[in-house]
Protein backbone atom coordinates (compact mmCIF):
# COMPACT_ATOMS: atom_id res chain seq x y z
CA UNK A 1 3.01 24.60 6.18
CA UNK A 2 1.75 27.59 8.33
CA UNK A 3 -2.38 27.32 8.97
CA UNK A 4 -3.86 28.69 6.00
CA UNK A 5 -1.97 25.94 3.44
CA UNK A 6 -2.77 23.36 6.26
CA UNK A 7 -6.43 24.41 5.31
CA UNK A 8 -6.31 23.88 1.63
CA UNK A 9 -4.52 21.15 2.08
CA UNK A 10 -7.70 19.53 4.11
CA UNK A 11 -9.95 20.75 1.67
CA UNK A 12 -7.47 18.18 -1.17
CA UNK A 13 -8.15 15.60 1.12
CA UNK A 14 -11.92 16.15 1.68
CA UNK A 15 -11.90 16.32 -2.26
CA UNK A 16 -10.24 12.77 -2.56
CA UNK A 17 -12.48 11.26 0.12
CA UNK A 18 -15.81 12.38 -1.70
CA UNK A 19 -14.48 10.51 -4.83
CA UNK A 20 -14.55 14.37 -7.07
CA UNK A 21 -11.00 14.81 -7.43
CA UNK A 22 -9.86 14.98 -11.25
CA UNK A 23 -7.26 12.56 -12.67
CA UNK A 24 -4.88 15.26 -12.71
CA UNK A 25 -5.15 16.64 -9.33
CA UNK A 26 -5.25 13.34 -8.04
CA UNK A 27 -1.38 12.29 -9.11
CA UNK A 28 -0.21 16.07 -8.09
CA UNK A 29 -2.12 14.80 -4.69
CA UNK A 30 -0.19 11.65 -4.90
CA UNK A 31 3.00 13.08 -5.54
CA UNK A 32 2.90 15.79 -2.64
CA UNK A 33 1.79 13.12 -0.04
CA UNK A 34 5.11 11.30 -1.39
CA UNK A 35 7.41 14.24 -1.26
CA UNK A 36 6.12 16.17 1.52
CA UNK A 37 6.47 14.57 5.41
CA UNK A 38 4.02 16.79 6.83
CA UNK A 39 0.90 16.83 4.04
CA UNK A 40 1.10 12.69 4.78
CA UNK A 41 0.81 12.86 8.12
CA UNK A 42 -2.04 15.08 7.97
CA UNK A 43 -3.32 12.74 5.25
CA UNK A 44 -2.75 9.97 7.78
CA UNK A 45 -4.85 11.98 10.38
CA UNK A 46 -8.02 12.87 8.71
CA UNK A 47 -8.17 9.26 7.14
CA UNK A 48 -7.88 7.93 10.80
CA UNK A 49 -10.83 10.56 11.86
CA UNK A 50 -12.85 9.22 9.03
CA UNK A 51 -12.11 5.99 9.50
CA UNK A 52 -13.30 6.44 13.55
CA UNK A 53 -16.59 7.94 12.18
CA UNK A 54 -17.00 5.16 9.57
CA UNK A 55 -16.56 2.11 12.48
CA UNK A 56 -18.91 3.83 14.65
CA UNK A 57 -21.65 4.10 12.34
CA UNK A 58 -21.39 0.10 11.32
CA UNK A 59 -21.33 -0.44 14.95
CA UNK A 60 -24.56 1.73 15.74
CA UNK A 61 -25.85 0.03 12.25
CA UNK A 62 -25.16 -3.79 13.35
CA UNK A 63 -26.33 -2.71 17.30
CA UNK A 64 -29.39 -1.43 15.88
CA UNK A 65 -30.51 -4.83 13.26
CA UNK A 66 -29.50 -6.76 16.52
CA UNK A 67 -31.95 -5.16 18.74
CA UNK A 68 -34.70 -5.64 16.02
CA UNK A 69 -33.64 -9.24 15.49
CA UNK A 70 -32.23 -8.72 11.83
CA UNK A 71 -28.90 -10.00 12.60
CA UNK A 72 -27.99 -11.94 9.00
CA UNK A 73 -24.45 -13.72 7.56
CA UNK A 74 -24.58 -10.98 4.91
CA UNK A 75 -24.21 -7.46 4.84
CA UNK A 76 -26.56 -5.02 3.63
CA UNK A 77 -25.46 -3.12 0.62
CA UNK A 78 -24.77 -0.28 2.55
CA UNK A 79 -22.61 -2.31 4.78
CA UNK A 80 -20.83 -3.63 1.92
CA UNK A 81 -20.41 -0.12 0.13
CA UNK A 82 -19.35 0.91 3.62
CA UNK A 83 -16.20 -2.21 4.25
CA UNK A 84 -15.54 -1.68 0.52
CA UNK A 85 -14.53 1.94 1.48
CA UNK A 86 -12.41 1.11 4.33
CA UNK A 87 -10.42 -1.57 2.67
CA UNK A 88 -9.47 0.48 -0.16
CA UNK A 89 -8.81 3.53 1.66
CA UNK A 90 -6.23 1.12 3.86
CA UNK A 91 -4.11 0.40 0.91
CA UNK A 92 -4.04 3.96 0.27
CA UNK A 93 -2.47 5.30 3.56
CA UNK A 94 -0.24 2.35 3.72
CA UNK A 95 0.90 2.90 -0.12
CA UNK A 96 0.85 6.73 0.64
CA UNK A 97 2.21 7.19 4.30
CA UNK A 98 3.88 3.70 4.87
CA UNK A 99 7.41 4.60 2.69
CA UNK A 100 7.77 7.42 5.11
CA UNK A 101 7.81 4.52 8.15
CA UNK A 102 5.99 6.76 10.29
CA UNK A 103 4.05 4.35 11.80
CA UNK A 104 6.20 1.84 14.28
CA UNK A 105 3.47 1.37 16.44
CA UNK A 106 0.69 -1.28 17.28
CA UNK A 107 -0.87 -3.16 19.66
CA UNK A 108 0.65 -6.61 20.99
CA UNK A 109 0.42 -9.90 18.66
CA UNK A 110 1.27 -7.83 15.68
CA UNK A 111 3.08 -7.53 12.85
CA UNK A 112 4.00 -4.35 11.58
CA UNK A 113 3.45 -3.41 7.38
CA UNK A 114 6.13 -1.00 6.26
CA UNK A 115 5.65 -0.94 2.76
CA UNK A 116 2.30 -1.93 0.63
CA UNK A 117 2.51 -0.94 -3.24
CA UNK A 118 -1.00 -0.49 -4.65
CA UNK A 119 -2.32 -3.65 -2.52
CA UNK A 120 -6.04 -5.02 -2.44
CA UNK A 121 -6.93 -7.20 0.51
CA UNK A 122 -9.94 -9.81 -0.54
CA UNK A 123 -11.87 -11.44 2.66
CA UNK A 124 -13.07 -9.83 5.89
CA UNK A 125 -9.88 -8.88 7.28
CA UNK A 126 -7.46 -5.84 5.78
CA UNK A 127 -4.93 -4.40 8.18
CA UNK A 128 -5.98 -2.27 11.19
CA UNK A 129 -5.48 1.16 10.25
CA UNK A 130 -3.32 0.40 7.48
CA UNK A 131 -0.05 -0.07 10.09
CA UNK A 132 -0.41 -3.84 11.18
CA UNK A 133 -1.84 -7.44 10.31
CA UNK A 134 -2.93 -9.04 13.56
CA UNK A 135 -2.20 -12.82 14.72
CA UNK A 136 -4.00 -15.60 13.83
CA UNK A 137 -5.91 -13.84 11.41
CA UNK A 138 -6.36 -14.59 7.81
CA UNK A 139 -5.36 -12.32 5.39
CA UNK A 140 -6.21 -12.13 1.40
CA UNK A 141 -3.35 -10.41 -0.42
CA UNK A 142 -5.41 -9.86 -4.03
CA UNK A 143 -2.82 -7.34 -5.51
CA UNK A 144 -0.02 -5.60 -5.29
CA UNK A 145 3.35 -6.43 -2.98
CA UNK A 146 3.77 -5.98 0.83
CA UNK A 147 6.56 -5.83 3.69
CA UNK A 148 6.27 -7.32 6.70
CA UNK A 149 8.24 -6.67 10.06
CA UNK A 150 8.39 -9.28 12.56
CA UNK A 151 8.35 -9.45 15.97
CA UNK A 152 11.53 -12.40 15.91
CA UNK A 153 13.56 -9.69 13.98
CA UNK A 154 13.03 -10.95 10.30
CA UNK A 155 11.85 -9.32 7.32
CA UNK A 156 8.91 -10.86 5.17
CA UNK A 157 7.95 -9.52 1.78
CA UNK A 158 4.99 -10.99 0.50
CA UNK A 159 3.72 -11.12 -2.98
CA UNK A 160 0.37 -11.31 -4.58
CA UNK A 161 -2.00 -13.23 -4.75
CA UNK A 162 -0.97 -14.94 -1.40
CA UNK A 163 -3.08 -16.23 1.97
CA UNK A 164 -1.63 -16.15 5.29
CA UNK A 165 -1.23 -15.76 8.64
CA UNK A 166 0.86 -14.04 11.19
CA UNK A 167 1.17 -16.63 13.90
CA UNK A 168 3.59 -15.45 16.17
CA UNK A 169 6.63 -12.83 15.98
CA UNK A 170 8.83 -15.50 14.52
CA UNK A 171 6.03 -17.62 12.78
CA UNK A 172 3.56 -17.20 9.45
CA UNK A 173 1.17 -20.13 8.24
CA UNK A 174 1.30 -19.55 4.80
CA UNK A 175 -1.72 -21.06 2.83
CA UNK A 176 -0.98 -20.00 -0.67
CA UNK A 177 1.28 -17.67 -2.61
CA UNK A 178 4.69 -16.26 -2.66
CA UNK A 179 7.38 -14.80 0.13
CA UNK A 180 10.99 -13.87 0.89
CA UNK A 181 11.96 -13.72 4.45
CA UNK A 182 15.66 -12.12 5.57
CA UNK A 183 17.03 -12.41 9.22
CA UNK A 184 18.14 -8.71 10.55
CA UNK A 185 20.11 -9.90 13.45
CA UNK A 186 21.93 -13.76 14.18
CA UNK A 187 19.96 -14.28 16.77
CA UNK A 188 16.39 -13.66 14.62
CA UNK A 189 14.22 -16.33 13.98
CA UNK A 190 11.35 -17.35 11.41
CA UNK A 191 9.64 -20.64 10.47
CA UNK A 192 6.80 -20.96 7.85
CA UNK A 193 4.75 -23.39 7.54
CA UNK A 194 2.57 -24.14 4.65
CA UNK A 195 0.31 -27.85 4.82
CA UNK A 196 2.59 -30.02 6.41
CA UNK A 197 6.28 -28.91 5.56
CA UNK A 198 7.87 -26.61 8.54
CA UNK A 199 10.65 -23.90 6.83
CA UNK A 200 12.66 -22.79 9.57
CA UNK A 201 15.69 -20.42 8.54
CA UNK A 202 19.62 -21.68 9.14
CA UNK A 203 20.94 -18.53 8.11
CA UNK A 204 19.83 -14.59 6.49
CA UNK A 205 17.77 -15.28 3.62
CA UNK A 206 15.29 -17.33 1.82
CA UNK A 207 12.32 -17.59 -0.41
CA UNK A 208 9.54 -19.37 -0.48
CA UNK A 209 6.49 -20.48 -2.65
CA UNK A 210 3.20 -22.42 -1.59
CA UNK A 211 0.47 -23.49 -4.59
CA UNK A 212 -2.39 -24.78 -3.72
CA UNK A 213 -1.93 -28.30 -5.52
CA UNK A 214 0.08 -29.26 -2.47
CA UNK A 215 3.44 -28.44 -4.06
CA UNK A 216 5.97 -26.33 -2.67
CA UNK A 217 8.93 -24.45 -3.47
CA UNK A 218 11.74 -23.30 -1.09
CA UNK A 219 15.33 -21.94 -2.21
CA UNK A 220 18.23 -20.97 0.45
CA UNK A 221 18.70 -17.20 -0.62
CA UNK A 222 21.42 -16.76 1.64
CA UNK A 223 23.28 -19.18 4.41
CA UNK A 224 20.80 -22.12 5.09
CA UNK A 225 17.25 -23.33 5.46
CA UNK A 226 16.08 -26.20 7.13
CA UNK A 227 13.01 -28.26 5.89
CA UNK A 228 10.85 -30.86 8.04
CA UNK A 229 7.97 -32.41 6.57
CA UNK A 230 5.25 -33.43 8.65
CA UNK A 231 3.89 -36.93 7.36
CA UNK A 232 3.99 -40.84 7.87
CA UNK A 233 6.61 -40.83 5.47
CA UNK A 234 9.15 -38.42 5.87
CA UNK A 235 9.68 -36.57 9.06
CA UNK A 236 13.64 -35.63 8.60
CA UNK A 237 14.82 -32.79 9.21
CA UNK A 238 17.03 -31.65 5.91
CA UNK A 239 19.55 -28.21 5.90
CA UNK A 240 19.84 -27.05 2.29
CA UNK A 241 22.26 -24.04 1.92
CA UNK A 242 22.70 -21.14 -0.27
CA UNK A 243 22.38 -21.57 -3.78
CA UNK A 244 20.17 -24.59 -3.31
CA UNK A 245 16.40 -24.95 -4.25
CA UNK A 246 13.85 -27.56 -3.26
CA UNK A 247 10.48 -29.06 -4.44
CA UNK A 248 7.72 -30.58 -1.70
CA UNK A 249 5.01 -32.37 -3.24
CA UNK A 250 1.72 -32.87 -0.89
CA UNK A 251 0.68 -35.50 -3.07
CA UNK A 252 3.84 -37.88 -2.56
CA UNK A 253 4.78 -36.56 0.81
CA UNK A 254 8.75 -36.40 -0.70
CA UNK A 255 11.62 -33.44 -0.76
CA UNK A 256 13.63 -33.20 -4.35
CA UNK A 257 16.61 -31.12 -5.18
CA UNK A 258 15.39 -28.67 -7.94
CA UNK A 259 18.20 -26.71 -10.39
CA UNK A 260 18.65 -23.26 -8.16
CA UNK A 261 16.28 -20.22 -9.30
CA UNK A 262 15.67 -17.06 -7.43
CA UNK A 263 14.23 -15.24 -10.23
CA UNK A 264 10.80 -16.09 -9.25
CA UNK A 265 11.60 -14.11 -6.43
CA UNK A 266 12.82 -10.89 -7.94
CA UNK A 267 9.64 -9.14 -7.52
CA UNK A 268 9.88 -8.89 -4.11
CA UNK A 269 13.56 -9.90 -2.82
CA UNK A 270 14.55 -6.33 -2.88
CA UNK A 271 11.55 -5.08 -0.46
CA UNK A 272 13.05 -8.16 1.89
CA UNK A 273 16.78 -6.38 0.94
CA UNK A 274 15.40 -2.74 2.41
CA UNK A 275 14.51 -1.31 -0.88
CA UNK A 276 11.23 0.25 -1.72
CA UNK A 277 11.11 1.58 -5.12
CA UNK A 278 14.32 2.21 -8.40
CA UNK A 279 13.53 4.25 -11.75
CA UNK A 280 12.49 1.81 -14.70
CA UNK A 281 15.80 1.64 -16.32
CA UNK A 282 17.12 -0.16 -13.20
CA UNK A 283 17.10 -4.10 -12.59
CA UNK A 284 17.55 -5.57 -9.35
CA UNK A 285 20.16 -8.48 -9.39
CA UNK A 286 18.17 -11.36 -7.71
CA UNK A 287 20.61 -13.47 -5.58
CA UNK A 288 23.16 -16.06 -7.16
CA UNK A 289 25.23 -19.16 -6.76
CA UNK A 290 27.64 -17.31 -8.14
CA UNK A 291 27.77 -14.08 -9.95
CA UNK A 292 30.12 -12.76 -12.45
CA UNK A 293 29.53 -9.03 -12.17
CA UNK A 294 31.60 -8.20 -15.56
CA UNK A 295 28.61 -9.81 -17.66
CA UNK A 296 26.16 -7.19 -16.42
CA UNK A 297 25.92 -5.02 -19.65
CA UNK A 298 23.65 -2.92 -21.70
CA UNK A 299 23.43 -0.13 -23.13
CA UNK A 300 19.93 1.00 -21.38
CA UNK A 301 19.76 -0.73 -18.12
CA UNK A 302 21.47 -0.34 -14.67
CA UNK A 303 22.25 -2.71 -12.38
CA UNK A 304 22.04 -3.07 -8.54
CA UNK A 305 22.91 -5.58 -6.13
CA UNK A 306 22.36 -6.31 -2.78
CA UNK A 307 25.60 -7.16 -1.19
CA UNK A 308 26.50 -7.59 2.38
CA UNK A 309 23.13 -6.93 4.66
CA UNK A 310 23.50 -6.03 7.85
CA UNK A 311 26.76 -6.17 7.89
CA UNK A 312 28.95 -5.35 11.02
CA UNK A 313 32.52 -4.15 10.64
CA UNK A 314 35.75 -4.89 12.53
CA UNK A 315 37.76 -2.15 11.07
CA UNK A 316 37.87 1.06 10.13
CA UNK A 317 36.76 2.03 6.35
CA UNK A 318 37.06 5.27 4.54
CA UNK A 319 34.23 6.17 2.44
CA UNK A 320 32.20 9.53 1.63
CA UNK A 321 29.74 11.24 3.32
CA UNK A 322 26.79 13.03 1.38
CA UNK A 323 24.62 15.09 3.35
CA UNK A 324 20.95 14.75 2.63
CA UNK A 325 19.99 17.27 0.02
CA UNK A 326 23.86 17.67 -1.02
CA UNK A 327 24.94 17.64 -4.43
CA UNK A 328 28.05 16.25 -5.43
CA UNK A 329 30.42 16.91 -6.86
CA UNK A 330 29.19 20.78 -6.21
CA UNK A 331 29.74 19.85 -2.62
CA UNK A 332 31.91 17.20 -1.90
CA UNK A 333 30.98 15.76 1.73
CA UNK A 334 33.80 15.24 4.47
CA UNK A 335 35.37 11.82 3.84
CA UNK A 336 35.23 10.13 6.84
CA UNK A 337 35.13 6.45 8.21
CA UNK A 338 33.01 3.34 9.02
CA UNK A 339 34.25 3.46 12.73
CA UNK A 340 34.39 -0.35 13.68
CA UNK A 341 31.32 -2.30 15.31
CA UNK A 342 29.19 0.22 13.18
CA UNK A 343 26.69 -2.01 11.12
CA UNK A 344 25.45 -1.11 7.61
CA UNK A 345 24.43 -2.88 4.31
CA UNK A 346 25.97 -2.16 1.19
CA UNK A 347 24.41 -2.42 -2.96
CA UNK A 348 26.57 -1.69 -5.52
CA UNK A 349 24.93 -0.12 -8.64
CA UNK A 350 26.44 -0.60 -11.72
CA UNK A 351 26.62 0.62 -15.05
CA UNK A 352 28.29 -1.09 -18.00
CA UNK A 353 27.25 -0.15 -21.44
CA UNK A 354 27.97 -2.75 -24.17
CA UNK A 355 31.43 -2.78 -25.76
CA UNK A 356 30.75 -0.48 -29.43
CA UNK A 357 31.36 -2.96 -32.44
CA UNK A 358 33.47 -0.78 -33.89
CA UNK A 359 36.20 0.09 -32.02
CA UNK A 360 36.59 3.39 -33.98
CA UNK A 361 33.63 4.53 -32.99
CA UNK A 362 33.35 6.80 -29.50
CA UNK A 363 30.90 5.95 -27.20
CA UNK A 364 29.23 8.47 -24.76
CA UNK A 365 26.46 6.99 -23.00
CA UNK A 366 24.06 9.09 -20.27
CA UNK A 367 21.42 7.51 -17.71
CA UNK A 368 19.99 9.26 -15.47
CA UNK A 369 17.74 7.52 -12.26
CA UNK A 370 17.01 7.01 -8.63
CA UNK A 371 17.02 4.40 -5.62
CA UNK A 372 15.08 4.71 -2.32
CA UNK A 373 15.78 2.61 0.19
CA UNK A 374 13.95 1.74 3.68
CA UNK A 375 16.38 3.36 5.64
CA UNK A 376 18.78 6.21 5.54
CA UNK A 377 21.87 6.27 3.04
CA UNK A 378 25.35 6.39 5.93
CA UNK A 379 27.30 7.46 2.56
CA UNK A 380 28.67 5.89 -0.45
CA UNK A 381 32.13 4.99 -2.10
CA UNK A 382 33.02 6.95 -5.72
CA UNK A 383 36.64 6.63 -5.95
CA UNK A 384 38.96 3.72 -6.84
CA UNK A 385 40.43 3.52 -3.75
CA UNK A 386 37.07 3.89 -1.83
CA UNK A 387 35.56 0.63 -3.75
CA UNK A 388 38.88 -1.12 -3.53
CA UNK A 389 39.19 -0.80 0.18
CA UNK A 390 35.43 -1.51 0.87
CA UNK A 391 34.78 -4.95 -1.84
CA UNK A 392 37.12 -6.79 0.71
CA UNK A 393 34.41 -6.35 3.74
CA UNK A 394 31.08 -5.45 1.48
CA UNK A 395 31.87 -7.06 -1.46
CA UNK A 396 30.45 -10.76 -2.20
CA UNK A 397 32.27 -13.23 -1.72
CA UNK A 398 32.40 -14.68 -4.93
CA UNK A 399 33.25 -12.09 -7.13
CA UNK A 400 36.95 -11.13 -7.89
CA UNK A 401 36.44 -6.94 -8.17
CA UNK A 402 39.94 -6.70 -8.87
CA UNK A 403 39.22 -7.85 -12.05
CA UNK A 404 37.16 -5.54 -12.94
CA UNK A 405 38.75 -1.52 -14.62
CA UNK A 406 38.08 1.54 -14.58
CA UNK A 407 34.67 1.08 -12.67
CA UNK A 408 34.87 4.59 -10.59
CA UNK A 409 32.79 7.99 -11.00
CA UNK A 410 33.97 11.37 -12.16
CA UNK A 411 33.99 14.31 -10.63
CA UNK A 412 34.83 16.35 -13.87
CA UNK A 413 34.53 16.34 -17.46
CA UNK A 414 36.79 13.91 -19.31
CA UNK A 415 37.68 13.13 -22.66
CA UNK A 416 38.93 16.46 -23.79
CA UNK A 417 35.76 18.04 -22.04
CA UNK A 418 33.20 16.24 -24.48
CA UNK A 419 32.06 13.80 -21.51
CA UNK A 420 30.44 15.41 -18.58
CA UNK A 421 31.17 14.57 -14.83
CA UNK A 422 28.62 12.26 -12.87
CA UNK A 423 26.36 13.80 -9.97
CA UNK A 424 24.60 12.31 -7.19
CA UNK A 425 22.18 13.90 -4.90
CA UNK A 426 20.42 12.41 -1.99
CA UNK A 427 16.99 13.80 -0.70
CA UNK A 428 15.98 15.54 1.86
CA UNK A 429 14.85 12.65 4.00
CA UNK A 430 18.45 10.68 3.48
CA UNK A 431 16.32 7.91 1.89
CA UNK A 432 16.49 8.40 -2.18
CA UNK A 433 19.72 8.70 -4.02
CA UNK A 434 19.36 10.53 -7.39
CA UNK A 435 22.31 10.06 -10.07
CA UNK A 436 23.33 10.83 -13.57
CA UNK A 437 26.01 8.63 -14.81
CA UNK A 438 27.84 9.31 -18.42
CA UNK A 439 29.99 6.83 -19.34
CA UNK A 440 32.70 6.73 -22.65
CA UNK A 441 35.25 3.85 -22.57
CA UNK A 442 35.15 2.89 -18.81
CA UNK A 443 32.15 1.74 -16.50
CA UNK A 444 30.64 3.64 -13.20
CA UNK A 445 30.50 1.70 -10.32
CA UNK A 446 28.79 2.70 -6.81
CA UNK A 447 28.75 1.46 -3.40
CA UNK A 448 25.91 2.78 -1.59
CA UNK A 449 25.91 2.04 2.44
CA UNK A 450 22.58 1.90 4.26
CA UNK A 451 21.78 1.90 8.27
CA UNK A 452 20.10 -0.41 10.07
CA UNK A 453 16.60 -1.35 10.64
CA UNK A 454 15.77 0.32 13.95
């Protein structure tokens, strides 16, 4: 933006403050603070300015009914008006600015929030200047979802309504509600403790659910989770592993087995799996015992899966490269190699469109949608040989892809011309890929590789 659009762009942002901006103007607002790198930091920048002004007047306000002896446990309605303002404006940078990640820093004793969706924070405390939660200080989520990055190197998504704390870099006291935690590295740690059971993770992944009747939930996402109540009588210490799900009950102090289910988790496993936001028509695959991908069919929906996070390869793996802001196959990107001791994660996003019931009948199916992730797309596999050479090191381990035909993506029209070629395009920032599958008698299949957390 040169100077003069800088301008108008403040004068947008002076609109929103003041409450007059339309419905209308408000969403094109929204939508250019989501697209545009530079409009959200300046967003970020005024808010911060107002937000300065706004904690020196309650200052000056409390000083001031101190000095005359007014001091009460309640605020004035002003004051309330006042914290009311700052709260919500807080969930607005961090749903605004906080996909962009352009905030990393913070104080010490802090965790850092890379992602809030539309969140409401209930209680005294919201997070300081939208960026991080501090320790040992409660925390109200009332609405919406929000991402958590540790100081021990895990990842903690945490859904509404929930009550917590952030106790140390590798610790959370979780009073109530709902969370998913994922190790980046092997040497990250996390425990969690809600009343007296002590979570402590044994391997990448796991989720976690604390009610307020005492009872608790806990299911090994990924590798193992160990479990250690704290009462007169039962103190063991139990390892569950993936694919396993347990029940605490505060009333009877005892740990029971539970049938596996990670679908409570769904909501928010994919914020813990590094991705922020897919198009309605797509459905993330929540984690499995096992997983047969060949039953993943319909005619509307799309399916992605989280496959090998954080992975870190020992050999050397063609796959293409698409350049941010590249489309393919109008330019196809240099196909090069995951050099060895590089480490990525890999989803897989699948289409498969019901089989027609009758089999004279030609089906030609299009969807169209996008993925953003947290982090930068490395590049992606299209071919047969691509995905053939890659489900042996990214693949899961449970799932026989050889099995599964004609599961590639065409450059070209097929079928005598009457079915159009499949494009991708990823944005600008190397974040969002954007796709248009069309399917006939086969399936589209694509790997998508991510880098690291930073």
């Amino acid at each position: 933006m040169n100077e003069q659009q800088r301008e108008l762009f403040r004068i947008q942002i002076a609109t929103y403050q003041d409450g007059t901006m339309s419905s209308d103007d408000f969403h094109e607002f929204e939508k250019s603070l989501q697209e545009d790198l530079e409009k959200a930091k300046l967003f970020m920048q005024m808010q911060s300015h107002s937000f300065t002004i706004a904690e020196l007047f309650a200052q000056d306000a409390i000083t001031a009914n101190q000095v005359n002896g007014a001091v009460s446990r309640s605020l004035r309605p002003s004051h309330r008006i006042l914290y009311g303002f700052l709260a919500m404006a807080t969930c607005l940078i961090a749903g605004f600015v906080l996909p962009f990640r352009t905030m990393k820093s913070g104080p010490s004793g802090h965790a850092t929030l890379t992602y809030a969706n539309s969140c409401s924070w209930g209680g005294g405390h919201v997070p300081a200047r939208g960026n991080y939660l501090l320790y040992h200080t409660p925390y109200d989520l009332t609405h919406g979802v929000v991402r958590l990055e540790m100081g021990g190197g895990s990842i903690v998504s945490v859904a509404a309504p929930a009550s917590f704390q952030v106790i140390d870099g590798s610790s959370i006291d979780l009073e109530s509600g709902k969370l998913v935690a994922r190790m980046l590295r092997e040497e990250s740690t996390l425990e969690v403790k809600a009343g007296d059971l002590l979570v402590r993770d044994r391997g990448k992944a796991f989720g976690m659910e604390a009610n307020r009747n005492g009872t608790i939930d806990v299911t090994a996402l990924d590798g193992g989770v160990e479990i250690r109540p704290f009462n007169q009588i039962d103190s063991r210490r139990i390892t569950y592993e993936r694919g396993m799900s347990i029940e605490y009950s505060g009333r009877s102090k005892r740990v029971s087995e539970v049938p596996f289910d990670a679908t409570k988790y769904e909501e928010i496993w994919p914020l813990a799996a590094g991705v922020d936001e897919v198009s309605d028509l797509i459905e993330f695959v929540p984690p499995a015992a096992s997983l047969d991908i060949t039953s993943l069919q319909d005619d509307h929906k799309l399916f992605l899966i989280a496959e090998q996070l954080d992975r870190q390869v020992e050999q050397e793996i063609p796959f293409a490269v698409l350049e941010p802001g590249l489309d393919w196959p109008k330019v196809k990107g240099p196909r090069r190699s995951i050099e060895p001791g590089e480490t990525l994660s890999s989803y897989l996003l699948v289409y498969q469109p019901l089989a027609p019931t009758d089999p004279t009948i030609e089906r030609r199916i299009s969807r169209s949608g996008s993925i953003t992730f947290e982090n930068p797309i490395r590049g992606v596999s299209i071919w047969r040989n691509q995905l053939k050479r890659t489900d042996k090191v990214f693949g899961l381990p449970d799932v026989d892809y050889s099995a599964i035909e004609f599961r590639h993506l065409e450059d070209k029209a097929t079928e005598e011309g009457l079915l159009s070629g499949d494009t991708i395009v990823i944005s600008e920032d190397g974040r969002t890929i954007n796709f248009t599958f069309h399917v006939g008698a086969g399936r589209d299949h694509l790997r998508i590789f991510v880098l690291p957390q930073l």
